[in-house]
Protein backbone atom coordinates (compact mmCIF):
# COMPACT_ATOMS: atom_id res chain seq x y z
CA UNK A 1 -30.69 3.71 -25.79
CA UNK A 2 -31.98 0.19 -25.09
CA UNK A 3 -35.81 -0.27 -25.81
CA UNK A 4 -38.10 -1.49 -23.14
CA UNK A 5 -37.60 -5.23 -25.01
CA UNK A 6 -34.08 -5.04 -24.94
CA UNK A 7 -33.69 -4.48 -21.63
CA UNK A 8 -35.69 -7.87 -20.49
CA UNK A 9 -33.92 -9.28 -22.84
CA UNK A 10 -30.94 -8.34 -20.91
CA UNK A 11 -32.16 -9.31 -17.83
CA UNK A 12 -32.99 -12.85 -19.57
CA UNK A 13 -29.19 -13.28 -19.61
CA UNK A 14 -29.19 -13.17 -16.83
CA UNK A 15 -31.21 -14.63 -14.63
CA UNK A 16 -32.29 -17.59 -17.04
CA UNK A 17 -30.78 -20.65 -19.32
CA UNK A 18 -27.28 -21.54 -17.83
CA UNK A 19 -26.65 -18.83 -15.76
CA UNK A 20 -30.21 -18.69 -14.01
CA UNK A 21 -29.03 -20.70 -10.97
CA UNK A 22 -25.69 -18.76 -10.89
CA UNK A 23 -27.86 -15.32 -10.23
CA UNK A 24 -30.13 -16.66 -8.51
CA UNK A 25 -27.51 -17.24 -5.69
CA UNK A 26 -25.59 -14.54 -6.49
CA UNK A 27 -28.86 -11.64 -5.57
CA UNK A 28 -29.40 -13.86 -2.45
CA UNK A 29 -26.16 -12.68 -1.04
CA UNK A 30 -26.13 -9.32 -2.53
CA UNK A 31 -27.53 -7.01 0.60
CA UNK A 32 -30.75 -5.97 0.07
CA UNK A 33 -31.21 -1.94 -1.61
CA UNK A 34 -27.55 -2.17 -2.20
CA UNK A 35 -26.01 -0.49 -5.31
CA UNK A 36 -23.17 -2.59 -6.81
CA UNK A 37 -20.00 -0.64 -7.93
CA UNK A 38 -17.79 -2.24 -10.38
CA UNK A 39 -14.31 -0.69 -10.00
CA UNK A 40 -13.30 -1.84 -12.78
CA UNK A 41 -14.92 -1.76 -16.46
CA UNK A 42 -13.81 -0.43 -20.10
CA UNK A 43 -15.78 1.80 -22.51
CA UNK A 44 -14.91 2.32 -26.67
CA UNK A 45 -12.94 -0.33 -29.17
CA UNK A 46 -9.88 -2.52 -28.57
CA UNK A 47 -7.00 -3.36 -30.98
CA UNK A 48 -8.16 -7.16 -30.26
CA UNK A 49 -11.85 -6.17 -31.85
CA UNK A 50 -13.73 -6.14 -28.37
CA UNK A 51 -15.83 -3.30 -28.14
CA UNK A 52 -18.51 -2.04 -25.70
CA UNK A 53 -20.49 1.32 -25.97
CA UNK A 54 -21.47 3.60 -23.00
CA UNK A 55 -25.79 2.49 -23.66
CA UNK A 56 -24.09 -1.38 -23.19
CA UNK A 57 -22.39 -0.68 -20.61
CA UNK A 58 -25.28 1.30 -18.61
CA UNK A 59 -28.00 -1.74 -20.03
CA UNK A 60 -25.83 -4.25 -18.90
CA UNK A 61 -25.53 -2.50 -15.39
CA UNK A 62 -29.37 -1.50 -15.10
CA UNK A 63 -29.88 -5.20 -15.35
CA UNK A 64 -27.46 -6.45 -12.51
CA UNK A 65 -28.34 -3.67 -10.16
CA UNK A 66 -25.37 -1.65 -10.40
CA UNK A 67 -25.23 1.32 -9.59
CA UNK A 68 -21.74 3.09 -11.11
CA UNK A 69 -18.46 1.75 -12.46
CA UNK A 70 -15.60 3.16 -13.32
CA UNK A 71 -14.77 3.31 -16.89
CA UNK A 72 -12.06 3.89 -18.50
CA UNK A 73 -10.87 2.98 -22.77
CA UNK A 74 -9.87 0.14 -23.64
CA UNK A 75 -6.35 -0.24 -26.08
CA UNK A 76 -7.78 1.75 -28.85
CA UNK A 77 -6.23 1.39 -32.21
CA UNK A 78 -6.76 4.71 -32.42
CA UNK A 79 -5.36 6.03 -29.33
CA UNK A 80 -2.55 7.70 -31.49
CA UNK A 81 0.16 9.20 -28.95
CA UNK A 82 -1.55 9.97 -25.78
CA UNK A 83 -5.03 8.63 -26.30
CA UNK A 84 -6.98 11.93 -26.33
CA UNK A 85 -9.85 10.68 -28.87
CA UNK A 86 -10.58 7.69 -26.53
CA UNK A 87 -10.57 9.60 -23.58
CA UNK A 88 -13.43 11.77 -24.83
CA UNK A 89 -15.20 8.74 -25.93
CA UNK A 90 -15.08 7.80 -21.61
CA UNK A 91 -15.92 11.62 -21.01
CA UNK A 92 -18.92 11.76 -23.08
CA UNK A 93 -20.06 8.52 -21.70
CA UNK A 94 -19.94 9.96 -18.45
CA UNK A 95 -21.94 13.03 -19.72
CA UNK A 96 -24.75 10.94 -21.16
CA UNK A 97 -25.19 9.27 -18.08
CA UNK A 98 -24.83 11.36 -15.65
CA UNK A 99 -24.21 9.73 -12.16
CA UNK A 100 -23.73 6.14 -13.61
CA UNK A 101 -19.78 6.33 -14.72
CA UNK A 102 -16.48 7.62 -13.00
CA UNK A 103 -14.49 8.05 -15.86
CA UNK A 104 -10.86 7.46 -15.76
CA UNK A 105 -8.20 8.64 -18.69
CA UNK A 106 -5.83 6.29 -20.24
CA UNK A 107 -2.21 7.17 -20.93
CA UNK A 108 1.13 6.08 -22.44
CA UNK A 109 3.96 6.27 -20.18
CA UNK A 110 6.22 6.26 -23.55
CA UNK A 111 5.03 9.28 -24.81
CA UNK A 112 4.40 13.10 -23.95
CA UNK A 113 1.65 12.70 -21.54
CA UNK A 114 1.86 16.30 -19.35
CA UNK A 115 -0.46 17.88 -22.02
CA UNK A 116 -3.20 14.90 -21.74
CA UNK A 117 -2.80 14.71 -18.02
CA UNK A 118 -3.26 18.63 -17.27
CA UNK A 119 -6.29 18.72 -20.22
CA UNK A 120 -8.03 15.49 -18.52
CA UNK A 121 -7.62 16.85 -14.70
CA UNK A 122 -8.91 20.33 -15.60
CA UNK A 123 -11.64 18.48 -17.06
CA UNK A 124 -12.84 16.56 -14.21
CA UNK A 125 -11.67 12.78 -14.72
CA UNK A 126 -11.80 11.22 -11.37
CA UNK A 127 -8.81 8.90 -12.29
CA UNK A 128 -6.13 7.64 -14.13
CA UNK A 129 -5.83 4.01 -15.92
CA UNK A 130 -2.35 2.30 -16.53
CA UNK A 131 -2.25 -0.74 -18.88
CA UNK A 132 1.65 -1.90 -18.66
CA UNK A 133 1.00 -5.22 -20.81
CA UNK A 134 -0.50 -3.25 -23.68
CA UNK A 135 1.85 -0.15 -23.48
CA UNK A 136 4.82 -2.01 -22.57
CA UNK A 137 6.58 -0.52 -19.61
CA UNK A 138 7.73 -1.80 -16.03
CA UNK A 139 6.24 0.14 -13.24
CA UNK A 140 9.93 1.58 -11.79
CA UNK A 141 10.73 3.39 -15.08
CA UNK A 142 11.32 6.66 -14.17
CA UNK A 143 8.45 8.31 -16.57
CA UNK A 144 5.83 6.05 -14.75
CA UNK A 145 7.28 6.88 -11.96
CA UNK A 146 7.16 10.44 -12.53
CA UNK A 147 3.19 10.07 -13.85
CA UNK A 148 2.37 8.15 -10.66
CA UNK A 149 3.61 10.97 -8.43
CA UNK A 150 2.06 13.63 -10.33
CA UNK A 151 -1.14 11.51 -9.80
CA UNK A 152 -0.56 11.20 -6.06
CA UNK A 153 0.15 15.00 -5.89
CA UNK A 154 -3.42 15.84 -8.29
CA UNK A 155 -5.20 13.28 -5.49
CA UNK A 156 -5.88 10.66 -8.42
CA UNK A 157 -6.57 7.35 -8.03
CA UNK A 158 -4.89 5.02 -10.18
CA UNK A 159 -5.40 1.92 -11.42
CA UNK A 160 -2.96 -0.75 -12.92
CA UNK A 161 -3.43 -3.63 -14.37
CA UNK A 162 -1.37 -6.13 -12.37
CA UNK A 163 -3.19 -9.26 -14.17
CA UNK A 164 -2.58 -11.46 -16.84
CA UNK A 165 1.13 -11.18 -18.80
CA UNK A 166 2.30 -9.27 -15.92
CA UNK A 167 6.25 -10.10 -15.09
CA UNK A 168 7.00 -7.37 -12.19
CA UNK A 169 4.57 -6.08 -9.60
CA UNK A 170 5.38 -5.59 -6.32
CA UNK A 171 9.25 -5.07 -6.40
CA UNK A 172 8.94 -2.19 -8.74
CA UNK A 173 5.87 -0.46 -7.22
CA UNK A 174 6.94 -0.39 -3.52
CA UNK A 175 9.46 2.64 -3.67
CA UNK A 176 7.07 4.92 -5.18
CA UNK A 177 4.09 3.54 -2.77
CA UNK A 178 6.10 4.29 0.31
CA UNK A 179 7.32 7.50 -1.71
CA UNK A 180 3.29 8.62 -1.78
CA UNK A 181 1.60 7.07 1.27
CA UNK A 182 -1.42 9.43 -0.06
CA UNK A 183 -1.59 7.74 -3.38
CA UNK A 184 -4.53 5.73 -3.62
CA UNK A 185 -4.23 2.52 -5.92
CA UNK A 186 -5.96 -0.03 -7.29
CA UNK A 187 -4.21 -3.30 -8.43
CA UNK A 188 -6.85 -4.60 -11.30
CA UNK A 189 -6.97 -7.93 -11.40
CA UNK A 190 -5.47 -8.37 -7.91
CA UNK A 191 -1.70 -8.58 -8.52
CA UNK A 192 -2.53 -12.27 -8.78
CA UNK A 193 0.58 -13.76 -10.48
CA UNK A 194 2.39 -12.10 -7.18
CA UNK A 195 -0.56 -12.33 -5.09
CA UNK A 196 1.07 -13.57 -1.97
CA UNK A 197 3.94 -10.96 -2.08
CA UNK A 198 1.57 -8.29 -2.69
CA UNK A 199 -0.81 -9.21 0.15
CA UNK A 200 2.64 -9.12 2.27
CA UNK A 201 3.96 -5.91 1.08
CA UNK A 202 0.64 -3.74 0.64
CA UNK A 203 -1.06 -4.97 3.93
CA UNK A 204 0.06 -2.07 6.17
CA UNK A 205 -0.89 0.76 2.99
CA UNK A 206 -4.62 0.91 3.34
CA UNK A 207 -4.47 3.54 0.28
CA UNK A 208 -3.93 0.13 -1.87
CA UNK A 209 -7.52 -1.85 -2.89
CA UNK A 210 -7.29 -4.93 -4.18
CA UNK A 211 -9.84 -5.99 -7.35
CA UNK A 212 -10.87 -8.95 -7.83
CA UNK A 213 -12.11 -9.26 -11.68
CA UNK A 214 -11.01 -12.11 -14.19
CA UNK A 215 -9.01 -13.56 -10.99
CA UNK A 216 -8.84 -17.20 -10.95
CA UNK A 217 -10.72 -18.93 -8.43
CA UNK A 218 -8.35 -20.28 -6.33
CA UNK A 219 -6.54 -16.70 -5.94
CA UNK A 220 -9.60 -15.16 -4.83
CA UNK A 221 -9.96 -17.72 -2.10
CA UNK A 222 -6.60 -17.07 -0.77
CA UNK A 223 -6.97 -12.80 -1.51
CA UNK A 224 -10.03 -13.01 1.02
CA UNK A 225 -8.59 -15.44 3.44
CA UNK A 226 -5.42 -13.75 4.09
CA UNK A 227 -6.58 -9.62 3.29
CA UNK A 228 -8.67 -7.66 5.20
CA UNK A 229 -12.37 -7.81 2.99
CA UNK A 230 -12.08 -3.53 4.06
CA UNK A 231 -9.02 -3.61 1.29
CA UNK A 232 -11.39 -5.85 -1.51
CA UNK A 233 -13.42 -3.93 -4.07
CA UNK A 234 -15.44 -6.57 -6.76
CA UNK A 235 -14.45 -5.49 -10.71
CA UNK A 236 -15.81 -7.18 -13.81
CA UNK A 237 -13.96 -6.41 -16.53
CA UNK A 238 -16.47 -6.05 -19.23
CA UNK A 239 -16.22 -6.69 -21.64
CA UNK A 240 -13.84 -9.12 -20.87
CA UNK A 241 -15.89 -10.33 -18.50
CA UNK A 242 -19.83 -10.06 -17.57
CA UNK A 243 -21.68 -9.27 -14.36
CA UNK A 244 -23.17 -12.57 -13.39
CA UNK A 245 -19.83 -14.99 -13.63
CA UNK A 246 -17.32 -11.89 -11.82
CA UNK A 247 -20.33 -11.89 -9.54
CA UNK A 248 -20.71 -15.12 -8.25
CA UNK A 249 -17.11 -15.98 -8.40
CA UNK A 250 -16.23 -13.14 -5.86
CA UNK A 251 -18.65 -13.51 -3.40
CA UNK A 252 -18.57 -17.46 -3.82
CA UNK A 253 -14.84 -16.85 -2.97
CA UNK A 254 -15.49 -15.06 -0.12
CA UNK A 255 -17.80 -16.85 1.68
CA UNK A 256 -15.77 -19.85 1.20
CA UNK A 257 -13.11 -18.23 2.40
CA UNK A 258 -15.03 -17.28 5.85
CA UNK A 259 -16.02 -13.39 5.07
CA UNK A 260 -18.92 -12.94 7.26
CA UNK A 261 -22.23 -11.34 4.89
CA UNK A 262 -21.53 -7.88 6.76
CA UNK A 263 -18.52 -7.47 4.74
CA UNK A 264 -20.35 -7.70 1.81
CA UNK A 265 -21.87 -4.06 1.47
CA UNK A 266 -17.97 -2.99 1.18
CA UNK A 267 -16.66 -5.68 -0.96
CA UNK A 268 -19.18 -5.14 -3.66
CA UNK A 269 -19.71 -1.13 -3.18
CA UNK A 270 -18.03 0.76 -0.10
CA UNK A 271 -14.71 -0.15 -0.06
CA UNK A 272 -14.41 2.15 -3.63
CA UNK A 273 -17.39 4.28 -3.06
CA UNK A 274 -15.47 5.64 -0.30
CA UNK A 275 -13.24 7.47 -3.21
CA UNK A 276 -15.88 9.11 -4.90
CA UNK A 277 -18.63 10.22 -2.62
């Protein structure tokens, strides 16, 4: 647990030096009392060497004002088949800190997941996390497609990566979102290299949110000024990315884009809340 010192120094980060002027703006449009939720954040190790611990995570979110995130592991090198041992690294995190996380498991489509799906719901895990890049697999194989229905029928949320390195999105995930109108997804990273198509083809499934972290700028303008702001929940990827730059580049998006302040509440907390009351 962060000492007292520790945690000014974390708020240092972040409201002084370089990014001072950045959060200054950013807690000016924030609404007033409101507690952020990030929909979209990682807990444990990565095969890449990131890493970010559960006390991190929590310091880093005491000193933005956010309230929960979901949290989920990242690609542990350790994951072995169906990622058990990082899954109980999310759990405990969520135990420790009780009321901060909503802890999704991580799976692999390739291997035998039933076990580690039926252990992790009879647990409690308020969602599942699918990583396609890092796991290699297209979203209409019939395994995922098997694992997203059995998520639909457990009342799961899921959510995808649809980001970076991403070749198929929308073609291969429309069949099985028609399939399971009660499936509630989240498209990390907004579906951005198909962004247009998905707006198009997800606009009329209000069980689809649309997050917005590590999304380049120019996306996020046109996400906000063609979606409903109702459909937009704000992500931040840590630690890939950091509370003060997702921050400002979502809401600077927005408002650029026309989103009136009252849509903020739900862009930066409601819109996902709404899932986990």
């Amino acid at each position: 647990m962060a000492t007292e010192a520790e945690r000014e120094q974390n708020l240092e980060v972040l409201t002084n030096g370089a990014m001072g002027e950045v959060w200054e703006w950013v807690r000016s449009k924030v609404p007033e009392g409101l507690e952020i939720f990030d929909a979209h954040a990682h807990i444990g190790a990565d095969v890449d060497t990131r890493t970010m611990t559960a006390d991190g995570m929590r310091d880093r979110m005491d000193a933005a004002g956010v309230g929960r995130a979901i949290v989920f592991a990242l690609n542990d090198p350790n994951a072995r088949d169906d990622f058990s041992g990082p899954n109980d690294v999310v759990w405990s995190a969520y135990e420790e800190h009780p009321g901060r996380f909503v802890p999704f498991f991580r799976l692999n489509p390739h291997r035998n997941y039933e076990t580690e799906f039926e252990r992790c719901v009879e647990r409690g895990f308020a969602g599942l996390k699918l990583h396609p890049v890092s796991q290699v697999f297209e979203l209409d194989e019939p395994r995922v497609v098997k694992l997203l229905g059995m998520a639909a029928e457990a009342g799961l949320p899921v959510l995808i990566h649809t980001g970076f390195a991403m070749q198929r999105i929308v073609e291969p995930l429309i069949p099985t979102v028609e399939a399971h109108p009660e499936l509630r997804l989240i498209l990390g990273h907004s579906a951005m290299i198909e962004l247009l198509e998905a707006i198009r083809a997800f606009e009329d499934h209000p069980n689809v949110l649309f997050e917005t972290s590590v999304v380049r700028a120019k996306d996020l303008y046109v996400l906000f000024s063609m979606l409903d702001p109702a459909r937009i929940a704000y992500g931040s990827d840590i630690p890939y990315g950091d509370f003060p730059s997702t921050l400002h580049a979502t809401l600077a998006a927005a408002e650029a884009a026309g989103v009136p302040d009252s849509a903020f509440t739900g862009l930066l907390s409601e819109n996902i809340r709404r899932w986990f009351p």
